[in-house]
C-alpha atoms as a PDB file:
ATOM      1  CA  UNK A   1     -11.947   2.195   3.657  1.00  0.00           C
ATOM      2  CA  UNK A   2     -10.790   1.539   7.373  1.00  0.00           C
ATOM      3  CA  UNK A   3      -9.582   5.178   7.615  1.00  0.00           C
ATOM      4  CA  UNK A   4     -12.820   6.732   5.772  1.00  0.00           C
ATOM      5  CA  UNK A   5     -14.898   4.784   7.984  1.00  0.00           C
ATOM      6  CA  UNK A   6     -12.702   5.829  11.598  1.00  0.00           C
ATOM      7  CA  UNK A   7     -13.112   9.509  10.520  1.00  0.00           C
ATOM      8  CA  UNK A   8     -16.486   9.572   9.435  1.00  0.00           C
ATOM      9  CA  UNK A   9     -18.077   7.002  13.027  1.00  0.00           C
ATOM     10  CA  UNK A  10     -15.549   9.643  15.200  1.00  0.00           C
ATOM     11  CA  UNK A  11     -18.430  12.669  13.925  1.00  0.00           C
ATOM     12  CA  UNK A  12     -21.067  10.403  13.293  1.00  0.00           C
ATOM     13  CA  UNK A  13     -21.830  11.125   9.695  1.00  0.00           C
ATOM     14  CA  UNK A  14     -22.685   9.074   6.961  1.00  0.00           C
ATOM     15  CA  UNK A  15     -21.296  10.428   3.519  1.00  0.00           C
ATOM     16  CA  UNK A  16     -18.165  13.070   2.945  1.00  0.00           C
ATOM     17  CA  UNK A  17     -21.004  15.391   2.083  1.00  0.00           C
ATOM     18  CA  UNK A  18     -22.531  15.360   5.803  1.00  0.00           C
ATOM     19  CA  UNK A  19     -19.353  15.129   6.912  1.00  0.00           C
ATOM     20  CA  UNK A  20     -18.666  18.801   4.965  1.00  0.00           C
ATOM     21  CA  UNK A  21     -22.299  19.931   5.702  1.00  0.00           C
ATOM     22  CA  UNK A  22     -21.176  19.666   9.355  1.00  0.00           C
ATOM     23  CA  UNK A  23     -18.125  21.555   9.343  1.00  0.00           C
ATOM     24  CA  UNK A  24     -19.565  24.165   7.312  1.00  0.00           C
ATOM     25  CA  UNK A  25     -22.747  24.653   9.782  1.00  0.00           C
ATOM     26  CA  UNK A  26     -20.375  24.599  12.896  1.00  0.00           C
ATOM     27  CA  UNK A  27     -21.217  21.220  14.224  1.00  0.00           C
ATOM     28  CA  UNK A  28     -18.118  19.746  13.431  1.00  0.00           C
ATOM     29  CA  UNK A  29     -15.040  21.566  15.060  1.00  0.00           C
ATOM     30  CA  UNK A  30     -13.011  23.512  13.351  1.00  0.00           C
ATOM     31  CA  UNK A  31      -9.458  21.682  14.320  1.00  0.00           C
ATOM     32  CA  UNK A  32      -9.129  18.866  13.716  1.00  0.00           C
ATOM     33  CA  UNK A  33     -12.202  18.949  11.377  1.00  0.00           C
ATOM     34  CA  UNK A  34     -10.346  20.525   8.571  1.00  0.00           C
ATOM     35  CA  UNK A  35      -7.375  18.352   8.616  1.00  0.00           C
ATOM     36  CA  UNK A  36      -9.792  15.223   9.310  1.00  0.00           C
ATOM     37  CA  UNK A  37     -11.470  16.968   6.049  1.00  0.00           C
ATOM     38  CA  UNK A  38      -8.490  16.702   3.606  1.00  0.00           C
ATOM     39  CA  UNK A  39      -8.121  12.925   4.644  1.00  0.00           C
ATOM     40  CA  UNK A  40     -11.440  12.458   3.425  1.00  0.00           C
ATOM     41  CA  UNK A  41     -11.268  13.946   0.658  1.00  0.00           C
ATOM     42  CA  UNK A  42      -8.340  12.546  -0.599  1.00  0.00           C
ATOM     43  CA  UNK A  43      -9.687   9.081   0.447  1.00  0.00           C
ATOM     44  CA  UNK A  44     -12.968   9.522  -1.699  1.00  0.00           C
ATOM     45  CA  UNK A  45     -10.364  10.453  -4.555  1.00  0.00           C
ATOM     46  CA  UNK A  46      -8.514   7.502  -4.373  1.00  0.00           C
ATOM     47  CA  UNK A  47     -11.635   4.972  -3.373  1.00  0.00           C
ATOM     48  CA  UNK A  48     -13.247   6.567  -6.673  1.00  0.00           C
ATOM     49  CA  UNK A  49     -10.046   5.810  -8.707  1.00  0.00           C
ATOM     50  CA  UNK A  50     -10.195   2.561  -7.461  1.00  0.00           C
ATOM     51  CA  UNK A  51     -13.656   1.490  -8.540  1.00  0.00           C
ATOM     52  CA  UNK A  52     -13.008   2.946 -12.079  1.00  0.00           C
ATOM     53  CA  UNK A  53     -10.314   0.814 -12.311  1.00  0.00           C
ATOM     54  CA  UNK A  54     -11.834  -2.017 -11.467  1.00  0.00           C
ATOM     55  CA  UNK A  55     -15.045  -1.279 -13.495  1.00  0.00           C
ATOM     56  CA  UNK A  56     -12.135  -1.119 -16.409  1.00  0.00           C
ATOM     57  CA  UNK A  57     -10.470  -4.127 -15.915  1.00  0.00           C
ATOM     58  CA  UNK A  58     -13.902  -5.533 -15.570  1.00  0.00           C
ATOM     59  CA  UNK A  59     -15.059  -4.098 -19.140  1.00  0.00           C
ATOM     60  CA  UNK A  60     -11.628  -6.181 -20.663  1.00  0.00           C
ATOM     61  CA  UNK A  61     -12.555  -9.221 -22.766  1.00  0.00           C
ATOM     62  CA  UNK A  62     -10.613 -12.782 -22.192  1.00  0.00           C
ATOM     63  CA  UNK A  63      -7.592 -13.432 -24.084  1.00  0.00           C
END
């Protein structure tokens, strides 16, 4: 979350999606946008896992 959050206050965006939106319309640079871009995107991947996870362990009944 400390990375995603670094990235996304260093372009002042809110969401991945602004964050893309940016890039895309040229207000974002190009380099290191895209790189920053793959960081984020694997970050939302694994912060996503990670609340499925926990919804699942969540969701299991006591022994």
């Amino acid at each position: 979350m400390k990375d995603r959050l670094e990235i996304m206050s260093r372009y002042k965006v809110s969401s991945f999606e602004e964050f893309e939106k940016g890039l895309e319309e040229g207000k974002i640079p190009e380099h290191p946008g895209w790189e920053d871009m793959i960081i984020l995107e694997n970050l939302e991947y694994s912060i996503n896992k990670f609340k499925k996870e926990l919804l699942n362990v969540k969701n299991i009944p006591p022994s």
